[in-house]
PDB file of N, CA and C in Angstrom:
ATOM      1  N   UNK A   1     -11.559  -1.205 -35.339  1.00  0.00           N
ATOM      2  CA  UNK A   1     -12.719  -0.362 -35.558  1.00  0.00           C
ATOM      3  C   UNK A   1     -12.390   1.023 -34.995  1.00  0.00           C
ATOM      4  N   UNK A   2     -12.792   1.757 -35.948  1.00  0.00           N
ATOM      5  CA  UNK A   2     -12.701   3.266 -35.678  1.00  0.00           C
ATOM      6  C   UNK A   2     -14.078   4.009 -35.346  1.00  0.00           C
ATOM      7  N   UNK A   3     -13.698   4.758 -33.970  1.00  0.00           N
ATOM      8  CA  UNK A   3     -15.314   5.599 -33.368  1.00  0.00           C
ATOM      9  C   UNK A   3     -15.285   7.049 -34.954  1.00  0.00           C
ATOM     10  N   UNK A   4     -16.356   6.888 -35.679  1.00  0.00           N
ATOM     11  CA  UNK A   4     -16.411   7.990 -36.432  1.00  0.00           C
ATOM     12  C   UNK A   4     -16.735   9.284 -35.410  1.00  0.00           C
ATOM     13  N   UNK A   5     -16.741  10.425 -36.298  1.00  0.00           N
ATOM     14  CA  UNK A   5     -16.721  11.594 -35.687  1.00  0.00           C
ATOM     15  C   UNK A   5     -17.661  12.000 -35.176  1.00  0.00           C
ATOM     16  N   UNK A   6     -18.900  11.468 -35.454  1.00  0.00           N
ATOM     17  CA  UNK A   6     -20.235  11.621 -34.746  1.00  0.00           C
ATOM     18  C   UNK A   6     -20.707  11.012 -33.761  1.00  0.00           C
ATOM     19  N   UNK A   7     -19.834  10.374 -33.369  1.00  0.00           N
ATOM     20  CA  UNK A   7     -19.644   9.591 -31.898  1.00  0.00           C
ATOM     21  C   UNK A   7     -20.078  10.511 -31.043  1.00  0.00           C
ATOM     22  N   UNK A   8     -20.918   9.885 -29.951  1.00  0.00           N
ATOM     23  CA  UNK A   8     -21.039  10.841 -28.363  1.00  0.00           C
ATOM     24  C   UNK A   8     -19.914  11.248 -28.009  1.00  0.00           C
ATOM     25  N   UNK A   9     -20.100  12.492 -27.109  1.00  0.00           N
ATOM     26  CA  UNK A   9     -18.423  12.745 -26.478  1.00  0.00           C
ATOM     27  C   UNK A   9     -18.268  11.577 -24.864  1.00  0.00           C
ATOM     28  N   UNK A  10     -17.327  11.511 -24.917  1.00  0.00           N
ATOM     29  CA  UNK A  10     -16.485  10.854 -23.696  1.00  0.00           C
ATOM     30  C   UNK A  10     -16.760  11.529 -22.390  1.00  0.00           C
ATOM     31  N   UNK A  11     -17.839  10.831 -21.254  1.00  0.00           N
ATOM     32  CA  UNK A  11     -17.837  11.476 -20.113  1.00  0.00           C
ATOM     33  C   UNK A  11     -16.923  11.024 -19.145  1.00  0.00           C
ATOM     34  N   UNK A  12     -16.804   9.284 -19.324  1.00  0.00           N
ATOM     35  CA  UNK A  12     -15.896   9.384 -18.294  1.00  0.00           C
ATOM     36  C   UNK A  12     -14.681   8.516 -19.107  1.00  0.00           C
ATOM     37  N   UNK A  13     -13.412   8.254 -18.335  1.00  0.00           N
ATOM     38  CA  UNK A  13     -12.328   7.322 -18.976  1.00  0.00           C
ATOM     39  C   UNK A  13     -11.712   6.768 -17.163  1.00  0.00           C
ATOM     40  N   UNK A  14     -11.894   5.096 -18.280  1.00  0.00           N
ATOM     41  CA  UNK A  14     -11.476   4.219 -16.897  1.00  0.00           C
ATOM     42  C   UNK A  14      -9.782   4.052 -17.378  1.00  0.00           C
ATOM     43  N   UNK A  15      -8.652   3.782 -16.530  1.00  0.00           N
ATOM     44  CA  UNK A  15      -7.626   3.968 -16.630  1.00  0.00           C
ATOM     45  C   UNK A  15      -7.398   2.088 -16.605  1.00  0.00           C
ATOM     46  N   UNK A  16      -7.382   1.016 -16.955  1.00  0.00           N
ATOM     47  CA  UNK A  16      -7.744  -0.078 -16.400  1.00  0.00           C
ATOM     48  C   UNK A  16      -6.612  -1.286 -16.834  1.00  0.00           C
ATOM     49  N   UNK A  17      -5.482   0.069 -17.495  1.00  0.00           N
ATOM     50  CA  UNK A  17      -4.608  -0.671 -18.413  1.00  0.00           C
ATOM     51  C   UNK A  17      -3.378  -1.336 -17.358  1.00  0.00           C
ATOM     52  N   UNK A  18      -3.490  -1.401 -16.147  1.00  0.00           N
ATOM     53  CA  UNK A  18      -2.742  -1.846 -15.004  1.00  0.00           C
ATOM     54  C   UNK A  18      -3.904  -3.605 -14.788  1.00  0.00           C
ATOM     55  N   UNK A  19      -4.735  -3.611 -14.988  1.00  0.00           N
ATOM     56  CA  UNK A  19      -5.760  -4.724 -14.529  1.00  0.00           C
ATOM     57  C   UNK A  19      -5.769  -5.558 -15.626  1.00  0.00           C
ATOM     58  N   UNK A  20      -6.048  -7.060 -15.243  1.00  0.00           N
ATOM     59  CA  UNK A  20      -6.102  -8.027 -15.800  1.00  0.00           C
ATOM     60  C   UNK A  20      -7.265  -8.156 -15.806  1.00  0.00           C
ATOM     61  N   UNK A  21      -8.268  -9.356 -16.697  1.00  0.00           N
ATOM     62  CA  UNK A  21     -10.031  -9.890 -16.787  1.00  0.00           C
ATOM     63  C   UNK A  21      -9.861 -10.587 -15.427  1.00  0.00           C
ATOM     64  N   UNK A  22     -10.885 -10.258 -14.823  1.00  0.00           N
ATOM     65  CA  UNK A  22     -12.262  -9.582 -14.821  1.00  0.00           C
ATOM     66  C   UNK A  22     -11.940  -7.731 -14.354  1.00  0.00           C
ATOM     67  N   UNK A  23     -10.886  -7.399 -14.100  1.00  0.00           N
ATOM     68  CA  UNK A  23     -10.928  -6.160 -14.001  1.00  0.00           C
ATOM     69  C   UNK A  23     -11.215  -4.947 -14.853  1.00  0.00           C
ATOM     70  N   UNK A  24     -10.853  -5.055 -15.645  1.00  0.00           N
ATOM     71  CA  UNK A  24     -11.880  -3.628 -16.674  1.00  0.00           C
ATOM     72  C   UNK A  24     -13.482  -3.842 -16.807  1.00  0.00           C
ATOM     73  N   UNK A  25     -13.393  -5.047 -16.930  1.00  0.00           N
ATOM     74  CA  UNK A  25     -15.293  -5.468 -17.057  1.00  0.00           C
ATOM     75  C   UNK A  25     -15.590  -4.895 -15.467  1.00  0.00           C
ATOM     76  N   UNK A  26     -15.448  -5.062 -14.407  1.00  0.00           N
ATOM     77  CA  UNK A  26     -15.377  -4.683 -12.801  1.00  0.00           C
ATOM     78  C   UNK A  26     -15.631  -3.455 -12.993  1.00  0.00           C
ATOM     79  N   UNK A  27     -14.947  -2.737 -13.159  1.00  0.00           N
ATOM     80  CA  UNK A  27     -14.589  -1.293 -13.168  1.00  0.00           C
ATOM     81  C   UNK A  27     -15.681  -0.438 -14.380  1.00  0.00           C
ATOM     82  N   UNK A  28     -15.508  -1.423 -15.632  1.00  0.00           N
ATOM     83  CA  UNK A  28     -16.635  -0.637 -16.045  1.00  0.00           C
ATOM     84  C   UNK A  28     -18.508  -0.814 -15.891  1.00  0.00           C
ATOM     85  N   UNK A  29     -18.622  -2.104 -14.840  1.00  0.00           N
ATOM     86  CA  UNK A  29     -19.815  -2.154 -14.040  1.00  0.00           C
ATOM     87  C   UNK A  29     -19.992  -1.229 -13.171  1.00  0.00           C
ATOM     88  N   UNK A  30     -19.273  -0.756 -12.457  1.00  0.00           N
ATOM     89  CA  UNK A  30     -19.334   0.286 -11.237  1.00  0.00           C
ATOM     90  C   UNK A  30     -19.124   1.265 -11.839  1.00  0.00           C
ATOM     91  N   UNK A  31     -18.386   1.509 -13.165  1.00  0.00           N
ATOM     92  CA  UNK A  31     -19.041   3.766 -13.283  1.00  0.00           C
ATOM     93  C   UNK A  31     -20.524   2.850 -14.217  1.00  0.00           C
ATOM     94  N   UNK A  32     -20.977   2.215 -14.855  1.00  0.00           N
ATOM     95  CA  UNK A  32     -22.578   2.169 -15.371  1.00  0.00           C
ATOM     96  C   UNK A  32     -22.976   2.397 -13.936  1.00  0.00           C
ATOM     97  N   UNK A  33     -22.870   1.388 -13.011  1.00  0.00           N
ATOM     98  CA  UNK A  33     -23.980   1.653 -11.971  1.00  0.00           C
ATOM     99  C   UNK A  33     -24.052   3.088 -11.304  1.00  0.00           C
ATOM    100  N   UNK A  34     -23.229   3.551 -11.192  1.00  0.00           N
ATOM    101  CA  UNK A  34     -22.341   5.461 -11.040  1.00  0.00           C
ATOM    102  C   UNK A  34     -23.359   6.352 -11.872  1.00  0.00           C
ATOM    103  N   UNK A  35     -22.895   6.183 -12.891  1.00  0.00           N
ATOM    104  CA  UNK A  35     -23.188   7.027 -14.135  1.00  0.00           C
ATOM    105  C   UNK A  35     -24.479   6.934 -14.624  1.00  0.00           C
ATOM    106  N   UNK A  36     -25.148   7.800 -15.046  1.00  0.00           N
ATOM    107  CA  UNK A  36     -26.253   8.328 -15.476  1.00  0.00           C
ATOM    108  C   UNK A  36     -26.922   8.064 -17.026  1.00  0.00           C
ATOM    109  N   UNK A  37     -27.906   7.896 -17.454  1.00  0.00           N
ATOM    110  CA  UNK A  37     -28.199   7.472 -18.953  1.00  0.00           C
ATOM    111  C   UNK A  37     -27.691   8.064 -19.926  1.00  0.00           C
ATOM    112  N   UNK A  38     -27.328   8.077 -20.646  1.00  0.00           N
ATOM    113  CA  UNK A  38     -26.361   8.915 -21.912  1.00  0.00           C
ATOM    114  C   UNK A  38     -25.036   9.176 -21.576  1.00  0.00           C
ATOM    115  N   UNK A  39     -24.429   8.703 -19.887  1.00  0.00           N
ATOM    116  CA  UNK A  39     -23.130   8.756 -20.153  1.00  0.00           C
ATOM    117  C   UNK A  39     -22.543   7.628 -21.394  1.00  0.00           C
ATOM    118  N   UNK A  40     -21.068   8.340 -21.585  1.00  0.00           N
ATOM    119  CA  UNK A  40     -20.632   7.181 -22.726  1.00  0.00           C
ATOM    120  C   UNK A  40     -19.384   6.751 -21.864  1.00  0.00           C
ATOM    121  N   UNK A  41     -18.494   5.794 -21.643  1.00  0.00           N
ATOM    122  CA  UNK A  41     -18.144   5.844 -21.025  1.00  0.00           C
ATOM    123  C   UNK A  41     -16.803   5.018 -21.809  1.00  0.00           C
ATOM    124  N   UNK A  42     -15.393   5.704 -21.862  1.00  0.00           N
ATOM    125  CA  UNK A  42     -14.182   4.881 -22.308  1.00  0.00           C
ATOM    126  C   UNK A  42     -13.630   3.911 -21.272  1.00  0.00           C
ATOM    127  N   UNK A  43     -13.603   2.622 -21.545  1.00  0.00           N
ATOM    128  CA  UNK A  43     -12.560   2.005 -21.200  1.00  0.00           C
ATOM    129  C   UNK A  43     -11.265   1.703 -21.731  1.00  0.00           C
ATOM    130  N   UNK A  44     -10.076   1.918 -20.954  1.00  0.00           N
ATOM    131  CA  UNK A  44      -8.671   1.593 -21.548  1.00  0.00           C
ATOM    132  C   UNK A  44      -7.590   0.501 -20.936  1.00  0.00           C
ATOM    133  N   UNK A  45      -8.031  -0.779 -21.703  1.00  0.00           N
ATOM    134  CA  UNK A  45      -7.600  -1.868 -21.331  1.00  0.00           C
ATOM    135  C   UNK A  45      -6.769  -2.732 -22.938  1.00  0.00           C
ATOM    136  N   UNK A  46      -5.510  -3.129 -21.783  1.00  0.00           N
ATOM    137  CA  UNK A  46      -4.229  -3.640 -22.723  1.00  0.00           C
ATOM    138  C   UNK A  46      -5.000  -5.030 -21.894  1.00  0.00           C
ATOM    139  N   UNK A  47      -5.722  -5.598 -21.479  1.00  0.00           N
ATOM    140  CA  UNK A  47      -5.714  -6.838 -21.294  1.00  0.00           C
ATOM    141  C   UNK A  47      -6.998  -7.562 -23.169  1.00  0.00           C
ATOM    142  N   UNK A  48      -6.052  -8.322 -23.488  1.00  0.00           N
ATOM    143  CA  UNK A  48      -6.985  -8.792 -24.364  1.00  0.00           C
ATOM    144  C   UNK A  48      -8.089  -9.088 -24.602  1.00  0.00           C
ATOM    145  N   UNK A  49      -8.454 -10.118 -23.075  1.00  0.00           N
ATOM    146  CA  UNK A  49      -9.880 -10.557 -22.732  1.00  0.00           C
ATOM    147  C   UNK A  49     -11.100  -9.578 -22.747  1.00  0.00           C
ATOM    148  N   UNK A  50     -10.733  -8.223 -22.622  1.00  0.00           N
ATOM    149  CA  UNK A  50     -11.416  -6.906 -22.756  1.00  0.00           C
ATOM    150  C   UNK A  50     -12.519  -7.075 -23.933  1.00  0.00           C
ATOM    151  N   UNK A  51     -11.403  -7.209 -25.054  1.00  0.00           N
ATOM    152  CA  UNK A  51     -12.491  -7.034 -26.019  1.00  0.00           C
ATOM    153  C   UNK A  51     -13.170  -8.271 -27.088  1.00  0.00           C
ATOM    154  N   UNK A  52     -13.530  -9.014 -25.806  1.00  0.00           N
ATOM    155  CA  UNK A  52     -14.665  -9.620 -25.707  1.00  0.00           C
ATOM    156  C   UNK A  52     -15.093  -9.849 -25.033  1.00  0.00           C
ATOM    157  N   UNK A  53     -15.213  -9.930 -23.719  1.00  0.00           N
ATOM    158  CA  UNK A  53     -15.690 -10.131 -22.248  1.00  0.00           C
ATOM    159  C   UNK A  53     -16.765  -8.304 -22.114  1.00  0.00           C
ATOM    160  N   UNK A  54     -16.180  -7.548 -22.432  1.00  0.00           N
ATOM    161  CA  UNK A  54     -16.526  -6.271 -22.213  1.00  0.00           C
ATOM    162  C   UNK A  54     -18.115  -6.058 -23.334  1.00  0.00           C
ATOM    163  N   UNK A  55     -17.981  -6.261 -24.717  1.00  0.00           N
ATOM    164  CA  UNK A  55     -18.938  -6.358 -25.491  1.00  0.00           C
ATOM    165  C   UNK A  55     -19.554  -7.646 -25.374  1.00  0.00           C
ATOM    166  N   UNK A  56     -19.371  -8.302 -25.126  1.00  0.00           N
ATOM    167  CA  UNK A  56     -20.388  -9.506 -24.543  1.00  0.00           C
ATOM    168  C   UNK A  56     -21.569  -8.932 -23.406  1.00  0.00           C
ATOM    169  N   UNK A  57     -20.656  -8.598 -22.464  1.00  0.00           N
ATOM    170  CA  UNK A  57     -21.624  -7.751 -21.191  1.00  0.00           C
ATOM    171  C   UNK A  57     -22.613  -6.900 -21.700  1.00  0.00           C
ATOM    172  N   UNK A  58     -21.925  -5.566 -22.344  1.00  0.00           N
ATOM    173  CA  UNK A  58     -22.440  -4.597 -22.945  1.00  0.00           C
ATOM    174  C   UNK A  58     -24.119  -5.055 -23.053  1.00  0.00           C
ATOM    175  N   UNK A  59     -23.811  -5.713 -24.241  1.00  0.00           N
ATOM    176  CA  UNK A  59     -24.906  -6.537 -24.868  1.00  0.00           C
ATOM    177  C   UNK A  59     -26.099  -6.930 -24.177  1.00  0.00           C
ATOM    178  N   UNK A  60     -25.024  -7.901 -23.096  1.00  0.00           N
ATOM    179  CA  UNK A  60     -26.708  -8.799 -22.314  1.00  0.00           C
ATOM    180  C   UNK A  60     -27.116  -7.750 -21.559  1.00  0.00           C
ATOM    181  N   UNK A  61     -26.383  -7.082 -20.895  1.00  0.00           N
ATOM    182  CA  UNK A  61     -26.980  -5.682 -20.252  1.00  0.00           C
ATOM    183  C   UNK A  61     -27.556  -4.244 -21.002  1.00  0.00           C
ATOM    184  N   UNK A  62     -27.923  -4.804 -21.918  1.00  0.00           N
ATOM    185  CA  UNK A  62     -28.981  -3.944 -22.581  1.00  0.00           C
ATOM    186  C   UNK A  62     -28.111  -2.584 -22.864  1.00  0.00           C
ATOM    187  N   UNK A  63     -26.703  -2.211 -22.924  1.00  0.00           N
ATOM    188  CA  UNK A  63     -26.034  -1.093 -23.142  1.00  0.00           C
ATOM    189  C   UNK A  63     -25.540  -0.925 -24.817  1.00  0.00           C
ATOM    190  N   UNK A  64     -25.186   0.340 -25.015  1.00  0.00           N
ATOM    191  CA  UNK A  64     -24.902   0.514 -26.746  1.00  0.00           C
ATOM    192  C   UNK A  64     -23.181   0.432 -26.448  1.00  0.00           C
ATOM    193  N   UNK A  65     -22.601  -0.520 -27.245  1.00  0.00           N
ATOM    194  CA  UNK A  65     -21.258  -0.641 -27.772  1.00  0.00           C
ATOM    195  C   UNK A  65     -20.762   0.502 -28.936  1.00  0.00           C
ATOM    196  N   UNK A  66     -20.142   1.722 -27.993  1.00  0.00           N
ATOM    197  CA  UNK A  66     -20.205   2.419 -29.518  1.00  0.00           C
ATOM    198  C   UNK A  66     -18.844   2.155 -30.218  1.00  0.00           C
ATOM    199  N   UNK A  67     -17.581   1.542 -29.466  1.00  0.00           N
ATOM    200  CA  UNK A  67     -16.808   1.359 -30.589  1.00  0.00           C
ATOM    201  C   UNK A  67     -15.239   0.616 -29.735  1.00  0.00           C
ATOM    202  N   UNK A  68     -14.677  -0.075 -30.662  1.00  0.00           N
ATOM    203  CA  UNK A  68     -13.524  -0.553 -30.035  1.00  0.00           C
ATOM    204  C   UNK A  68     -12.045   0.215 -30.754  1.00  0.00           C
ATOM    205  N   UNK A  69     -11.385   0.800 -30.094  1.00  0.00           N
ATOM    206  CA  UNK A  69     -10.312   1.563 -30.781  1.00  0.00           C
ATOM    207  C   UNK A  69      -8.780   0.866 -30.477  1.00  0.00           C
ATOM    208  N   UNK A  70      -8.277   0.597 -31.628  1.00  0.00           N
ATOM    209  CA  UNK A  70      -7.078   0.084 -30.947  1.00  0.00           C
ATOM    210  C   UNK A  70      -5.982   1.450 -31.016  1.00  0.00           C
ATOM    211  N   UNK A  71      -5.323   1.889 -29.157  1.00  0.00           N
ATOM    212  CA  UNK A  71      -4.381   2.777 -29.183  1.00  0.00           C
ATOM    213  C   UNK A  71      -2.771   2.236 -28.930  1.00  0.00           C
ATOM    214  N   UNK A  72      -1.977   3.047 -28.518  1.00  0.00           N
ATOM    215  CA  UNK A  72      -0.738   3.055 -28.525  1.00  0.00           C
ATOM    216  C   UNK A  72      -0.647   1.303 -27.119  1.00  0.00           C
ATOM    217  N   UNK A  73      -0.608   0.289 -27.627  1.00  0.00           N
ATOM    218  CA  UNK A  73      -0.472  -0.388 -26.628  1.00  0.00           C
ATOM    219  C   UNK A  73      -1.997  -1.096 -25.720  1.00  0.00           C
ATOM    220  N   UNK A  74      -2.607  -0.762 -26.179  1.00  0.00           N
ATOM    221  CA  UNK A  74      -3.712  -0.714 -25.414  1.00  0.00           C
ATOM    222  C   UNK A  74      -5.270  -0.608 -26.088  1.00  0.00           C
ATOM    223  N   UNK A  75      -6.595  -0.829 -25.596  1.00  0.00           N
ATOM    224  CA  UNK A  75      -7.669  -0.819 -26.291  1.00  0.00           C
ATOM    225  C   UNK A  75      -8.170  -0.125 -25.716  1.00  0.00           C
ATOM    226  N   UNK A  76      -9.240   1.309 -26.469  1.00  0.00           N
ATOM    227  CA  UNK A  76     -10.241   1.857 -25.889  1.00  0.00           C
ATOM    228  C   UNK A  76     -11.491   1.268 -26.258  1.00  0.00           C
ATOM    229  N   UNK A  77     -12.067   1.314 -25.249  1.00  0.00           N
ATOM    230  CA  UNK A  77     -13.378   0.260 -25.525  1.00  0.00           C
ATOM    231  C   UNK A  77     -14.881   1.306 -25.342  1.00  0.00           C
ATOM    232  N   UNK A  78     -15.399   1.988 -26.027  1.00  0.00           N
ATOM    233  CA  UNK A  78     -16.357   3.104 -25.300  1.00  0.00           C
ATOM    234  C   UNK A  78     -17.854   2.456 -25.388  1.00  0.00           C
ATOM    235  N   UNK A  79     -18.268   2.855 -24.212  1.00  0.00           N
ATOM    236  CA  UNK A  79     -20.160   2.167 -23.850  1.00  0.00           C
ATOM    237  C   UNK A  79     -20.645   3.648 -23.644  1.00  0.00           C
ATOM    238  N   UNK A  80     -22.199   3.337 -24.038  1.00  0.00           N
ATOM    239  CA  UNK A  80     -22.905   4.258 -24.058  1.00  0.00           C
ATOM    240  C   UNK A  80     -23.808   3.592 -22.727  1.00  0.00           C
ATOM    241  N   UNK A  81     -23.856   4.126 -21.272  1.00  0.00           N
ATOM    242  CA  UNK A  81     -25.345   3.744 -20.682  1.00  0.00           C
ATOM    243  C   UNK A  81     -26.650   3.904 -21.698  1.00  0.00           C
ATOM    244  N   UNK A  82     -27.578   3.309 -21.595  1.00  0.00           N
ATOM    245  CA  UNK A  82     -28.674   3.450 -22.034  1.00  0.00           C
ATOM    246  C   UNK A  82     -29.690   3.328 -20.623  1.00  0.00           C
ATOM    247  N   UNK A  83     -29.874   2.695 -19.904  1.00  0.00           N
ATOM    248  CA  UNK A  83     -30.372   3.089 -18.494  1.00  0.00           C
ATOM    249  C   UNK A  83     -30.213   2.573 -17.491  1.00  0.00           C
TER     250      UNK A  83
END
């Protein structure tokens, strides 16, 4: 899946591609709890479990999944806080 161009911009980017599950999900709990409503927030995780453990969360925690990108090696995963 590709973020189209009308995507929010990127406030923050988690670096998370050193961490195994539960670590990017970890990391991207603590910038939501950080971060402010309308941040969007990239995660960049080569661990597989990411992208589904990560949009699973998203979900039950009431946050917008805006898109899963596959990059050089690795997945960007971007959340929108909603509150």
């Amino acid at each position: 899946m590709t973020i189209p161009p009308s995507s929010p911009t990127i406030t923050r980017t988690i670096d998370a591609r050193g961490s195994f599950c539960p670590g990017p999900l970890m990391e991207l709990i603590r910038a939501i709890r950080e971060g402010q409503v309308g941040d969007v927030i990239a995660v960049w995780s080569a661990d597989s479990g990411s992208r589904l453990d990560i949009p699973a969360w998203v979900s039950r925690a009431g946050h917008r999944l805006v898109g899963i990108n596959q990059r050089d090696g690795h997945d960007e995963i971007v959340v929108e806080k909603l509150h």
